[in-house]
Structures are given as C-alpha cells and as structure tokens.
PDB file of N, CA and C in Angstrom:
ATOM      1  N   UNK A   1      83.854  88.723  87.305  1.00  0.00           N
ATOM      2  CA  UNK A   1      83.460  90.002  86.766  1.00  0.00           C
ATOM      3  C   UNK A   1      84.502  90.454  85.757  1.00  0.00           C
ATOM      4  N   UNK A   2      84.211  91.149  85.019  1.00  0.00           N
ATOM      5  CA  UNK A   2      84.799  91.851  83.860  1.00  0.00           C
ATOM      6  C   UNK A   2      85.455  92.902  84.553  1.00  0.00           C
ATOM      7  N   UNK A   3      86.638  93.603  83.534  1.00  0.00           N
ATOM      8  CA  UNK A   3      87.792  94.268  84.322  1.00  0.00           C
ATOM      9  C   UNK A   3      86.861  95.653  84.171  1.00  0.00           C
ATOM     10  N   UNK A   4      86.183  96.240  83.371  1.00  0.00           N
ATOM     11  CA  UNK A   4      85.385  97.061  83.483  1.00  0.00           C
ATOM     12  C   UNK A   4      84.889  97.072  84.489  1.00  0.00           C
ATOM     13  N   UNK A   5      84.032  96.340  84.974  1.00  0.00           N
ATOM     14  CA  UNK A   5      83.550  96.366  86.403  1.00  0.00           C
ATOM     15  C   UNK A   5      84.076  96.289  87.513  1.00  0.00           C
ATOM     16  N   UNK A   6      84.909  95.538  87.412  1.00  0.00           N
ATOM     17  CA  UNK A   6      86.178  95.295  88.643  1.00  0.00           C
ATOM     18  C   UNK A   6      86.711  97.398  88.885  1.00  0.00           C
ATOM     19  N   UNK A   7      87.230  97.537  87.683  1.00  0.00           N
ATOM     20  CA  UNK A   7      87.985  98.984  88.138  1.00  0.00           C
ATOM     21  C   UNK A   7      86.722  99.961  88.241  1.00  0.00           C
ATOM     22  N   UNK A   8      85.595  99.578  88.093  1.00  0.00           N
ATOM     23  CA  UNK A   8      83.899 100.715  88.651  1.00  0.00           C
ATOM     24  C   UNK A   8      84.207 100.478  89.906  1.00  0.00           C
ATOM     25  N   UNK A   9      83.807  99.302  90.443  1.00  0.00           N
ATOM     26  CA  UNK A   9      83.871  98.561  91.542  1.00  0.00           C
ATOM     27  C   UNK A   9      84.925  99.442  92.668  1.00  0.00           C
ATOM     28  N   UNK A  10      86.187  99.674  92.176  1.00  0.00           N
ATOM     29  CA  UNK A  10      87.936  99.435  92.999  1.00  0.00           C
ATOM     30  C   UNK A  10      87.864 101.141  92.952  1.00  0.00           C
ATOM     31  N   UNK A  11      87.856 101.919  91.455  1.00  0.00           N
ATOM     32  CA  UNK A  11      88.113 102.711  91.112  1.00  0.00           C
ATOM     33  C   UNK A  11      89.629 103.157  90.751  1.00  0.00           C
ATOM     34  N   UNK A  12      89.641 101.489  90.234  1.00  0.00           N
ATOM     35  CA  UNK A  12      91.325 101.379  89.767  1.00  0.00           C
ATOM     36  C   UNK A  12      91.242 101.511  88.388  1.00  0.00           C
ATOM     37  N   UNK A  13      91.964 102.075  87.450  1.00  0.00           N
ATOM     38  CA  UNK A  13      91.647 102.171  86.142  1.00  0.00           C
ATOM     39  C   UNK A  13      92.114 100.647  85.579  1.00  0.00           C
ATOM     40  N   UNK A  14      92.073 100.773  84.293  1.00  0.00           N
ATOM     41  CA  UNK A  14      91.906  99.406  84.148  1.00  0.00           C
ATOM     42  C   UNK A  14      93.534  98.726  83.613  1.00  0.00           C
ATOM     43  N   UNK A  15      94.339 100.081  83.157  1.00  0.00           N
ATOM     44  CA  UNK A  15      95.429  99.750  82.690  1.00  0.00           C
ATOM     45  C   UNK A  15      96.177  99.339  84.060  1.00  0.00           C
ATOM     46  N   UNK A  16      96.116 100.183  85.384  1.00  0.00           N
ATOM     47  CA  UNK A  16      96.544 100.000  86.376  1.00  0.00           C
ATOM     48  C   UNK A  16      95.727  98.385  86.700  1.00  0.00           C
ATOM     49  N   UNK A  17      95.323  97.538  86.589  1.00  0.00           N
ATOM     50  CA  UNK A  17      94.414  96.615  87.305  1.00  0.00           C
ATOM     51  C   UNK A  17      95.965  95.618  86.453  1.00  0.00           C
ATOM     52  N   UNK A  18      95.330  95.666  84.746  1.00  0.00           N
ATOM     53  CA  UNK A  18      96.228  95.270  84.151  1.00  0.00           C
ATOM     54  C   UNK A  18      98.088  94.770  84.402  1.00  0.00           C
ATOM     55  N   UNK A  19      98.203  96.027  84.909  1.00  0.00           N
ATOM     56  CA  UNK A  19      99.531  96.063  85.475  1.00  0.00           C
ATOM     57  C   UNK A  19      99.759  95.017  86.845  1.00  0.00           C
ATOM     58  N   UNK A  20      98.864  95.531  87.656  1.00  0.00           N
ATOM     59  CA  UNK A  20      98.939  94.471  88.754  1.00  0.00           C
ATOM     60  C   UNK A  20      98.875  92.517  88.759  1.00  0.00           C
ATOM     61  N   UNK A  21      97.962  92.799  87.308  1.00  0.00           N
ATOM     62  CA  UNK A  21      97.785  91.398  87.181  1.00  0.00           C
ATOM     63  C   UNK A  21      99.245  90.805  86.280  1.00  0.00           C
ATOM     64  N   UNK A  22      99.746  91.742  85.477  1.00  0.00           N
ATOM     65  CA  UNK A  22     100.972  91.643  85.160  1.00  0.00           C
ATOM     66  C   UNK A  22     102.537  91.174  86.181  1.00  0.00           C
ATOM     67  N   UNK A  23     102.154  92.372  87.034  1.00  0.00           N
ATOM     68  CA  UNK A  23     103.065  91.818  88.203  1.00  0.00           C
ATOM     69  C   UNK A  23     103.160  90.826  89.590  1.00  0.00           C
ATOM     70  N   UNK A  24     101.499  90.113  89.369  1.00  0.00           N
ATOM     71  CA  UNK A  24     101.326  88.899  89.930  1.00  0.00           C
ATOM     72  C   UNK A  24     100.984  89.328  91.345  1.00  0.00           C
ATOM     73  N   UNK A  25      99.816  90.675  91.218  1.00  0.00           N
ATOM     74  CA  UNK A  25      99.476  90.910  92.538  1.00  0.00           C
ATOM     75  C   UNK A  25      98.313  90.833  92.368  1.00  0.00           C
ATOM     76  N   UNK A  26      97.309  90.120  91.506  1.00  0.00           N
ATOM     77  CA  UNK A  26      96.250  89.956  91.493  1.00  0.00           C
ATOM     78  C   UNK A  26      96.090  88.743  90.347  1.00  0.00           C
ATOM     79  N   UNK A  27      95.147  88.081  90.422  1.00  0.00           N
ATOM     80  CA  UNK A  27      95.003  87.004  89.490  1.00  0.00           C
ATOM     81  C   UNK A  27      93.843  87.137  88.684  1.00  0.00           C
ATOM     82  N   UNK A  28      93.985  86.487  87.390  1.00  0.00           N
ATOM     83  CA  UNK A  28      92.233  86.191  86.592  1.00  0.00           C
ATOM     84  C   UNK A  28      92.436  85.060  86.209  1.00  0.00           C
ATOM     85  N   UNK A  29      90.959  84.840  85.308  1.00  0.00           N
ATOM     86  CA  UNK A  29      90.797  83.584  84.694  1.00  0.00           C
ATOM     87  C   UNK A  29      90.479  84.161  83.381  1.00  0.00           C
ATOM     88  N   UNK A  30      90.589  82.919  82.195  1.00  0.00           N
ATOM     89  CA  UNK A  30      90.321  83.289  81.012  1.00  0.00           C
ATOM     90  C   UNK A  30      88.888  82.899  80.757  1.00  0.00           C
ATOM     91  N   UNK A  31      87.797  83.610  79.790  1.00  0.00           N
ATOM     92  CA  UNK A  31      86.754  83.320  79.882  1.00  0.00           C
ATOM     93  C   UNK A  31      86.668  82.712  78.228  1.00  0.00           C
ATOM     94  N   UNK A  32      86.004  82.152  77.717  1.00  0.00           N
ATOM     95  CA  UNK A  32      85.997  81.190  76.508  1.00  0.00           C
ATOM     96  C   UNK A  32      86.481  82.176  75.038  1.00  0.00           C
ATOM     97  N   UNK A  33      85.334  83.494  75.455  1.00  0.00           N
ATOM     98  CA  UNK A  33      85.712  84.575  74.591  1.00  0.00           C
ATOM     99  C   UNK A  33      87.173  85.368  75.056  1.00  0.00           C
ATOM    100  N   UNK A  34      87.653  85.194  75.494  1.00  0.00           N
ATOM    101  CA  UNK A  34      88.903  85.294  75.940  1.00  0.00           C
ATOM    102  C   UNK A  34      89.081  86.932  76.869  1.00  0.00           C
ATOM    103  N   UNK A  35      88.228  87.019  77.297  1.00  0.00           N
ATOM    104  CA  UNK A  35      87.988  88.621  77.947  1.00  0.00           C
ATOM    105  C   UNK A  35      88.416  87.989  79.239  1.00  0.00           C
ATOM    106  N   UNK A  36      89.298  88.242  80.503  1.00  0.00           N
ATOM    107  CA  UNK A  36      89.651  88.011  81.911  1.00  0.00           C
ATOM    108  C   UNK A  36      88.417  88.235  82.938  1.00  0.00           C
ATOM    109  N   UNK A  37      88.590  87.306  83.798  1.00  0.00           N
ATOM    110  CA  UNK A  37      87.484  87.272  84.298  1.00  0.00           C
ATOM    111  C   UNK A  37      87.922  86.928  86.098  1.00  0.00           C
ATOM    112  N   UNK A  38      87.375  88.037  86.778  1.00  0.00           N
ATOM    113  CA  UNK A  38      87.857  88.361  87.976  1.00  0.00           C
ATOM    114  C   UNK A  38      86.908  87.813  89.253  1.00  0.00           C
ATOM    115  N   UNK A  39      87.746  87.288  90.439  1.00  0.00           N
ATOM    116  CA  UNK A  39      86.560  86.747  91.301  1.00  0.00           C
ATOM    117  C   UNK A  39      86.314  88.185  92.512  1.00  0.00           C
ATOM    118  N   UNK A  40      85.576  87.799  92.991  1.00  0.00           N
ATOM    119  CA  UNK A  40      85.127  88.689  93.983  1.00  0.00           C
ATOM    120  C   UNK A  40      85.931  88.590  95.194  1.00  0.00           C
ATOM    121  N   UNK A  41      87.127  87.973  95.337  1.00  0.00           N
ATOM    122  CA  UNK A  41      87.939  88.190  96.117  1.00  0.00           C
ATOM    123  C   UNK A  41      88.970  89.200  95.631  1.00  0.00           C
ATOM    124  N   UNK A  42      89.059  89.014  94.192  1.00  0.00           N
ATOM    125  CA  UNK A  42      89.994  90.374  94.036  1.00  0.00           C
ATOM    126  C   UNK A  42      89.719  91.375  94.649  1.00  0.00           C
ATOM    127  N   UNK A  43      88.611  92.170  94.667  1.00  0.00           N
ATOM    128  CA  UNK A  43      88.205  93.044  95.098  1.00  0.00           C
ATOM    129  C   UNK A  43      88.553  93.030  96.612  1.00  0.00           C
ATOM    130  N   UNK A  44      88.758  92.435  97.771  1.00  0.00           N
ATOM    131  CA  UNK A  44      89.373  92.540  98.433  1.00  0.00           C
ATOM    132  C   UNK A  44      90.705  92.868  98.663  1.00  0.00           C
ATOM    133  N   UNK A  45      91.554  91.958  97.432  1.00  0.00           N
ATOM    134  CA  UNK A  45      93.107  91.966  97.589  1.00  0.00           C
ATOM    135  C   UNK A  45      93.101  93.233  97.306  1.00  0.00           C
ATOM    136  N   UNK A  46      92.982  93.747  96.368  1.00  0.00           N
ATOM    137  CA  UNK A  46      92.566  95.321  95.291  1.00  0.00           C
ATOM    138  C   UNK A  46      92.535  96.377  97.094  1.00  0.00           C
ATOM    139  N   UNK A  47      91.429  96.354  97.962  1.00  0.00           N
ATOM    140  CA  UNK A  47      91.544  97.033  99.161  1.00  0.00           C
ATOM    141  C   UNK A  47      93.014  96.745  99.924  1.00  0.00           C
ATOM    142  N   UNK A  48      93.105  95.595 100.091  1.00  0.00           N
ATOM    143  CA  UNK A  48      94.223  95.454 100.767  1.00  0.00           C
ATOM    144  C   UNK A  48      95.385  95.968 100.367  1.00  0.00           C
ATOM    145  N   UNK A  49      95.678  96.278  98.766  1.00  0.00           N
ATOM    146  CA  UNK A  49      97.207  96.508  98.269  1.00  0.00           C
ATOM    147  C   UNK A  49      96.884  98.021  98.285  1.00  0.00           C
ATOM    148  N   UNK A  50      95.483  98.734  98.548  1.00  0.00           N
ATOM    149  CA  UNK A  50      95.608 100.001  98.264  1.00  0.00           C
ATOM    150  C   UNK A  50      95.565 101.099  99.854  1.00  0.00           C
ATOM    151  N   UNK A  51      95.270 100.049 100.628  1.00  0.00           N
ATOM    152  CA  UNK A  51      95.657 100.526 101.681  1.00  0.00           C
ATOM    153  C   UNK A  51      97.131 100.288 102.029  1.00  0.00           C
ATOM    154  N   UNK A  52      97.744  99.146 101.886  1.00  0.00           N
ATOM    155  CA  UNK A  52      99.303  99.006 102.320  1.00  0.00           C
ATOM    156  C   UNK A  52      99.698 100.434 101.235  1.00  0.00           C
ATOM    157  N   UNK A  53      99.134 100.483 100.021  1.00  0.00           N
ATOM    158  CA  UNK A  53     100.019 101.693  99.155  1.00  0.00           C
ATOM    159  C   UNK A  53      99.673 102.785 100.212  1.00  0.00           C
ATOM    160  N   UNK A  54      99.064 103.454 100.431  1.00  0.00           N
ATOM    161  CA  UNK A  54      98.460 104.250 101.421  1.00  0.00           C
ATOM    162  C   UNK A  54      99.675 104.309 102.741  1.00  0.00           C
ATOM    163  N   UNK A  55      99.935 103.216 102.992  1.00  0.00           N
ATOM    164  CA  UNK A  55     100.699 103.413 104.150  1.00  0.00           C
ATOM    165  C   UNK A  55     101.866 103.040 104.285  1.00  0.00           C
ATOM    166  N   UNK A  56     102.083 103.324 102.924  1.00  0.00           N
ATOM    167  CA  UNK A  56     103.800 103.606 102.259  1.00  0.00           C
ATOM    168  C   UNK A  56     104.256 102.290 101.906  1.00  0.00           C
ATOM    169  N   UNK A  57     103.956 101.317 101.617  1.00  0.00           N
ATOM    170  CA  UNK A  57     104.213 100.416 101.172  1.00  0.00           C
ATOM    171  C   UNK A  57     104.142 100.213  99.862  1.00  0.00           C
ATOM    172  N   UNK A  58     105.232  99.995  98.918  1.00  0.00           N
ATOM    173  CA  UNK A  58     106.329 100.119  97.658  1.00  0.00           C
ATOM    174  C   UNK A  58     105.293  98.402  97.144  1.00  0.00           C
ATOM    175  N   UNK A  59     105.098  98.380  95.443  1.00  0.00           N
ATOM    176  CA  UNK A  59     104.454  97.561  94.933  1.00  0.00           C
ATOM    177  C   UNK A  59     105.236  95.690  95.375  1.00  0.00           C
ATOM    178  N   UNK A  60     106.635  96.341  95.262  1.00  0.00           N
ATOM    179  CA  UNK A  60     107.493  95.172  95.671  1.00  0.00           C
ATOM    180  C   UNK A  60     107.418  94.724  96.575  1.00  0.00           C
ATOM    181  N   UNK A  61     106.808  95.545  97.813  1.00  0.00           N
ATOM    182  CA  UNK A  61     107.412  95.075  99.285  1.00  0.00           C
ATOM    183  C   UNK A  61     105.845  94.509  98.912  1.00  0.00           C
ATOM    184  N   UNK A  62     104.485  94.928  98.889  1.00  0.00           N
ATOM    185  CA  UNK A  62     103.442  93.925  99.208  1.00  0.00           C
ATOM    186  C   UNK A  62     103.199  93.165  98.181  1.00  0.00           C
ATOM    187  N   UNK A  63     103.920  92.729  96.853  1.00  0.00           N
ATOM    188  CA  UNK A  63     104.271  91.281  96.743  1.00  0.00           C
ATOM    189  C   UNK A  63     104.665  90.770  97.446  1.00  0.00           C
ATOM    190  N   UNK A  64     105.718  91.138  97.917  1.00  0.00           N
ATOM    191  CA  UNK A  64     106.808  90.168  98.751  1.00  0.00           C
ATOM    192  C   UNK A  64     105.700  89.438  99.877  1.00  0.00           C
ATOM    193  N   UNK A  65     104.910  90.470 100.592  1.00  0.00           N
ATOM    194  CA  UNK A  65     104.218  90.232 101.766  1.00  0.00           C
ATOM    195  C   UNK A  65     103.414  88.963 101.288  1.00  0.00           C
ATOM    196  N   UNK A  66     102.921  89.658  99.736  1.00  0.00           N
ATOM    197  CA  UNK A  66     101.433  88.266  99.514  1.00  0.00           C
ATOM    198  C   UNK A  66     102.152  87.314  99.132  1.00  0.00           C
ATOM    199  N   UNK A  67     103.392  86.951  98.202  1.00  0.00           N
ATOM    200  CA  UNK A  67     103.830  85.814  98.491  1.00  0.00           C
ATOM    201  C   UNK A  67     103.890  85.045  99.850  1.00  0.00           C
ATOM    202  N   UNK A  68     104.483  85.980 100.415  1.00  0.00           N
ATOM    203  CA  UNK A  68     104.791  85.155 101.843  1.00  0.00           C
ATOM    204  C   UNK A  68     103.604  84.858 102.519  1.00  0.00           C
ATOM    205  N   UNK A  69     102.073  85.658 102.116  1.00  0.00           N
ATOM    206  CA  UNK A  69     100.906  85.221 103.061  1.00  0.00           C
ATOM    207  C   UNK A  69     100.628  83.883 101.920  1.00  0.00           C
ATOM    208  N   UNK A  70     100.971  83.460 100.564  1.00  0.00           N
ATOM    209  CA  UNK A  70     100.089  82.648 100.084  1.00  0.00           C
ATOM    210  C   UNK A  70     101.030  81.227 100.168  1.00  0.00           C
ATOM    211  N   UNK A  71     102.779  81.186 100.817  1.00  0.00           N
ATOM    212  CA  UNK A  71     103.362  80.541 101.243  1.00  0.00           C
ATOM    213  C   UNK A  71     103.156  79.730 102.683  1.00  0.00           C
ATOM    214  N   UNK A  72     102.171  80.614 102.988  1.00  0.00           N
ATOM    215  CA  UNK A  72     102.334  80.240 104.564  1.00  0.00           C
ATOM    216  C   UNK A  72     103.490  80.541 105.801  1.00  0.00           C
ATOM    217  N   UNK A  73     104.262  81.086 105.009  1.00  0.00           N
ATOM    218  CA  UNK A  73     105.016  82.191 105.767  1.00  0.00           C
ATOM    219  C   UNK A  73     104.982  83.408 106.478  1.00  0.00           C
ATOM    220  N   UNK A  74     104.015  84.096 106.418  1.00  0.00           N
ATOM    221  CA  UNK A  74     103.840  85.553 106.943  1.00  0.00           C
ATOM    222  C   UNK A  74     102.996  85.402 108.369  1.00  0.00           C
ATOM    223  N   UNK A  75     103.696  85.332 109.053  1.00  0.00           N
ATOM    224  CA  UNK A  75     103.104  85.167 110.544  1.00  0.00           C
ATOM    225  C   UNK A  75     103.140  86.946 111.367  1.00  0.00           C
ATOM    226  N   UNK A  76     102.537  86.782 112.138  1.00  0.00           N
ATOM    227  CA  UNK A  76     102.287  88.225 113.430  1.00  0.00           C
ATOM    228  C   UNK A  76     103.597  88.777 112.978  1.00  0.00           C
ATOM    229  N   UNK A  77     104.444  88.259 113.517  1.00  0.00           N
ATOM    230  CA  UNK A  77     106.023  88.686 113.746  1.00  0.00           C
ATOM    231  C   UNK A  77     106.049  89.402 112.703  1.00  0.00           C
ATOM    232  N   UNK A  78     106.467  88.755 111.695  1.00  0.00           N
ATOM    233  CA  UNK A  78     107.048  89.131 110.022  1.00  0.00           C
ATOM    234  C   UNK A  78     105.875  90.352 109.817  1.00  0.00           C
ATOM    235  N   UNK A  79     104.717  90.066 109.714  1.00  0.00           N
ATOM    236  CA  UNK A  79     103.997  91.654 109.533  1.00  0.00           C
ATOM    237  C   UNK A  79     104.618  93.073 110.443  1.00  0.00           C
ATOM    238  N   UNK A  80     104.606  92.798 111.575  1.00  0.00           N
ATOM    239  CA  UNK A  80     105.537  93.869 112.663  1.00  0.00           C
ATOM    240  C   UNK A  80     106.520  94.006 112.589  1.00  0.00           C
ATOM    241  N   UNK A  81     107.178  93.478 111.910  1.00  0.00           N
ATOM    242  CA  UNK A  81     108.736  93.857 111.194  1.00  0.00           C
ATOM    243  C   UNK A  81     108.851  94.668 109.846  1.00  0.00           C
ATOM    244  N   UNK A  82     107.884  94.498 109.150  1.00  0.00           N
ATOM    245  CA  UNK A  82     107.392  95.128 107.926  1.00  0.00           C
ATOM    246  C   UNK A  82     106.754  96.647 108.272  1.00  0.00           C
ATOM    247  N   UNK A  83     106.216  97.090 109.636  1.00  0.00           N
ATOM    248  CA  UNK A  83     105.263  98.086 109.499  1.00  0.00           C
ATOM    249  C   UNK A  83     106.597  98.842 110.231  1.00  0.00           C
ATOM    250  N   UNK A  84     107.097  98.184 111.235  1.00  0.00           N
ATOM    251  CA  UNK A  84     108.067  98.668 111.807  1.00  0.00           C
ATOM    252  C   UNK A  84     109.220  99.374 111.423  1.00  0.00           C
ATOM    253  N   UNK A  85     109.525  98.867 110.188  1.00  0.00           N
ATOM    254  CA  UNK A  85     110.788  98.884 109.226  1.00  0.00           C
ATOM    255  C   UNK A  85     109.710 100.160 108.708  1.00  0.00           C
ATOM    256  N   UNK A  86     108.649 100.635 107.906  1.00  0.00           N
ATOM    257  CA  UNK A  86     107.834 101.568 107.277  1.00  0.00           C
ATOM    258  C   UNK A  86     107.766 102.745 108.056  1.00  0.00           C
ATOM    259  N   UNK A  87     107.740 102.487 109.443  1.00  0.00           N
ATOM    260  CA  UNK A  87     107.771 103.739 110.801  1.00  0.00           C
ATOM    261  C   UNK A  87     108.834 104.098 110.600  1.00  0.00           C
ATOM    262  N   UNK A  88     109.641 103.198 110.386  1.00  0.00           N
ATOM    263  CA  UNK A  88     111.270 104.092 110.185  1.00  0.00           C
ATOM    264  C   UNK A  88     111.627 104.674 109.144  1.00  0.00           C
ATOM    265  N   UNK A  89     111.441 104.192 108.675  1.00  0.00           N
ATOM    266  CA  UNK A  89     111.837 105.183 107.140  1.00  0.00           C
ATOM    267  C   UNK A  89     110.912 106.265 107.071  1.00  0.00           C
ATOM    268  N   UNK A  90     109.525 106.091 107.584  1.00  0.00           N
ATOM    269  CA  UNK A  90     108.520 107.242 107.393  1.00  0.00           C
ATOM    270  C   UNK A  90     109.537 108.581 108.296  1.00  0.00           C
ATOM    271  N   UNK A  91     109.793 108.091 109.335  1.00  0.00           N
ATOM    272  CA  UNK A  91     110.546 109.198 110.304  1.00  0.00           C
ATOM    273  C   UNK A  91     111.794 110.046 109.659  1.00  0.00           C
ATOM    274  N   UNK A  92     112.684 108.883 109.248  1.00  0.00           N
ATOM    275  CA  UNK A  92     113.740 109.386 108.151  1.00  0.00           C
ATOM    276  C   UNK A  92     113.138 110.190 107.708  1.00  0.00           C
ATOM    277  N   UNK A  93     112.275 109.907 106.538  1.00  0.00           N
ATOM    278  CA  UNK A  93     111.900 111.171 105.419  1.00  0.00           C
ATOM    279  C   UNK A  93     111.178 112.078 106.215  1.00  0.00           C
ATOM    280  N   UNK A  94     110.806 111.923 107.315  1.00  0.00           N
ATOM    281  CA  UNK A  94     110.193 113.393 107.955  1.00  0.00           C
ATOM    282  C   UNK A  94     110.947 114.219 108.605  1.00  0.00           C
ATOM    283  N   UNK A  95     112.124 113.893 109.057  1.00  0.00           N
ATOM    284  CA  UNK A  95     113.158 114.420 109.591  1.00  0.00           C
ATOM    285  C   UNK A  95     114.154 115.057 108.152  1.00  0.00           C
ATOM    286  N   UNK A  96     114.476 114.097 106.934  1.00  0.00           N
ATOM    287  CA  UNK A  96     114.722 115.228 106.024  1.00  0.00           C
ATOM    288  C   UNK A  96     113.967 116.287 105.985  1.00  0.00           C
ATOM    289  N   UNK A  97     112.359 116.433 105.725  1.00  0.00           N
ATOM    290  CA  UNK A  97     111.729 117.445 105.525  1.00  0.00           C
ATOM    291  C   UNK A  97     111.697 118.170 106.610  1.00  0.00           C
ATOM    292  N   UNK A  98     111.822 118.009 107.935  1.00  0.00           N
ATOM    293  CA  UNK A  98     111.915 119.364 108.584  1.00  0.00           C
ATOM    294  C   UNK A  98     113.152 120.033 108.232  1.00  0.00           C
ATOM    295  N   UNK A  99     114.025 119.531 108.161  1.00  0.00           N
ATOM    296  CA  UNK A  99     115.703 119.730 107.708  1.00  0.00           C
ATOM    297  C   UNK A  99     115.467 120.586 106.606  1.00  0.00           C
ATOM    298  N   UNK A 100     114.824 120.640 105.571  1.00  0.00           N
ATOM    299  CA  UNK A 100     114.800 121.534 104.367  1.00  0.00           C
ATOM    300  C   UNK A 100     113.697 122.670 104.390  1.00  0.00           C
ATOM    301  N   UNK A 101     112.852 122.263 105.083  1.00  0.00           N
ATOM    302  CA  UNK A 101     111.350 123.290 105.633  1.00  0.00           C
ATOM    303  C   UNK A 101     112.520 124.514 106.602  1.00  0.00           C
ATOM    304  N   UNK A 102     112.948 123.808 107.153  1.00  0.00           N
ATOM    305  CA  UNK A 102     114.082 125.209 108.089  1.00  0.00           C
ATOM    306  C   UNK A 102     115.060 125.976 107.167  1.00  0.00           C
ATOM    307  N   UNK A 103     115.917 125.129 106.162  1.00  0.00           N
ATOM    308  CA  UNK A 103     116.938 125.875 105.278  1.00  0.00           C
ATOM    309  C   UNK A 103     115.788 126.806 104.557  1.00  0.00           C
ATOM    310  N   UNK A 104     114.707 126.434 103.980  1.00  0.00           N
ATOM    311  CA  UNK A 104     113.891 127.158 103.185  1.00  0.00           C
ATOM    312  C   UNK A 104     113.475 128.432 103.991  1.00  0.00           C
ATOM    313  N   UNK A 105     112.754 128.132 105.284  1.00  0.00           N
ATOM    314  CA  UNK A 105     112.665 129.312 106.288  1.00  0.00           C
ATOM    315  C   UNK A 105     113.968 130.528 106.290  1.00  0.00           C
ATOM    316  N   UNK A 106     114.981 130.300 106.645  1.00  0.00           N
ATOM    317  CA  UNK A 106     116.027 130.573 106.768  1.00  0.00           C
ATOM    318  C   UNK A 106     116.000 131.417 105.305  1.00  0.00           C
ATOM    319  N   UNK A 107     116.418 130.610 104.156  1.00  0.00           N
ATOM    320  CA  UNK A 107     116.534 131.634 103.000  1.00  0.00           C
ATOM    321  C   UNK A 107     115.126 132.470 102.485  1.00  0.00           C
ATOM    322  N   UNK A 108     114.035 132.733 103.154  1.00  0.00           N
ATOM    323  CA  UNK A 108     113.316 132.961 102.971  1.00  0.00           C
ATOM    324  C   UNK A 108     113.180 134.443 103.815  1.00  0.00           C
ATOM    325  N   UNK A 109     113.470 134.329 105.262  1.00  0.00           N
ATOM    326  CA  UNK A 109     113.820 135.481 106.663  1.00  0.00           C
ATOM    327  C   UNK A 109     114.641 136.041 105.793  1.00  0.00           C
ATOM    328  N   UNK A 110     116.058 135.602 104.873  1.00  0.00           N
ATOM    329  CA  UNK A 110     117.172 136.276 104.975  1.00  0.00           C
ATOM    330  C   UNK A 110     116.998 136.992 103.011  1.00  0.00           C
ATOM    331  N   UNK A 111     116.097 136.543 102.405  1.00  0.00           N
ATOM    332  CA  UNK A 111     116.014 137.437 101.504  1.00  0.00           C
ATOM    333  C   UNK A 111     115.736 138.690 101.258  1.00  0.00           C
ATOM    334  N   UNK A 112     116.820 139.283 100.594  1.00  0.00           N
ATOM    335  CA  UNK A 112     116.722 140.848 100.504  1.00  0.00           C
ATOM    336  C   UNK A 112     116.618 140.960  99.048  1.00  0.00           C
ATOM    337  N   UNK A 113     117.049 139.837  97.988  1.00  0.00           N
ATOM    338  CA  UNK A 113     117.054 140.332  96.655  1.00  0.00           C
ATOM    339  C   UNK A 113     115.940 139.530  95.943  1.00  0.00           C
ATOM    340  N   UNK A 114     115.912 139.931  94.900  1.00  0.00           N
ATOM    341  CA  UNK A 114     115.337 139.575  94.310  1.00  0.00           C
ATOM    342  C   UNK A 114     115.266 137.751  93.165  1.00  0.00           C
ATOM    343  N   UNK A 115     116.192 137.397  93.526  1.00  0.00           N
ATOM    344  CA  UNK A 115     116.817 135.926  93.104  1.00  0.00           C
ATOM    345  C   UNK A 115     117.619 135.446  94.161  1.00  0.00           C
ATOM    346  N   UNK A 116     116.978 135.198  95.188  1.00  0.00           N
ATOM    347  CA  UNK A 116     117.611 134.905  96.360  1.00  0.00           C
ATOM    348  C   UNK A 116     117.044 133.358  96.186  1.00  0.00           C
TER     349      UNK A 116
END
C-alpha cells in the first residue's frame, strides 16, 4: 500500500511514517515508479510501536526491543525487564509530581499577594 493509505489506515501522518522508516522502525519497498510501497504487516508493527509509545516507551528503547525481536533475542525475560524498568521510572516521575502538586498547594494556601 501507498504511504497515503498506510497513514488513513494508522492515522499516522505521513511525515511521521517517513521518519520511522528513516529510523529503521518500519520498512518499505521501492515500487518501479519509485513511490514506497508498504506491506500489510506494517500496519501491525505501526500498532505495536504506538501502543509501547502509549506506555512510555522512548522511540529508542522499541528499536532496541525490535531489533532484539528480529535477532532472535528478545525472550519472556528481556520483555519483563523492559516493562519493569518503565514501572519504575513511571513511579519516579509520579512521585516527582506529587512532590510539586504539594509545593504548589502550599504556595497556593499561603498566598496573600498578589505575585506570590
């Protein structure tokens, strides 16, 4: 399929599709007229990288992952180390934000002026 259709299809725009195929997270073929030409499995990978984005996963880290699934490397383990490692950091940054949601509370109770 044509990248037009591919990003109808995904609802990925097309510069973004572009990009991905740039950074070797999606593949095409060349078609004679030289327009890229996409299989219907993209459209899967396309779900798959937009749910890992979804669940905080950085463009780098799910390369890294699809290399390692198209190596034959990425076993049970190595995925649960990846989501595991994502729980943690998700917690980190939620624990900053209560941390600043309270200072904000705080200067918020304690304003009396006007540029507080």
């Amino acid at each position: 399929m044509l990248i037009g259709q591919l990003s109808k299809e995904t609802g990925i725009s097309r510069d973004t599709l572009r990009f991905y195929e740039k950074e070797g997270l999606i593949r095409s073929s060349l078609r004679e007229n030289g327009y890229r030409d996409y299989s219907s499995a993209v459209v899967e990978e396309l779900k798959l990288i937009q749910l890992a984005k979804t669940l905080g996963f950085s463009l780098k880290e799910i390369k890294s992952l699809k290399v390692a699934l198209l190596k034959g490397e990425l076993s049970r383990e190595k995925v649960r180390l990846q989501l595991e490692k994502k729980l943690l950091w998700i917690e980190q940054q939620s624990q900053g934000l209560k941390m600043m949601k309270k200072l904000i509370l705080e200067k918020l109770n304690n304003c009396d002026s006007p540029i507080c």
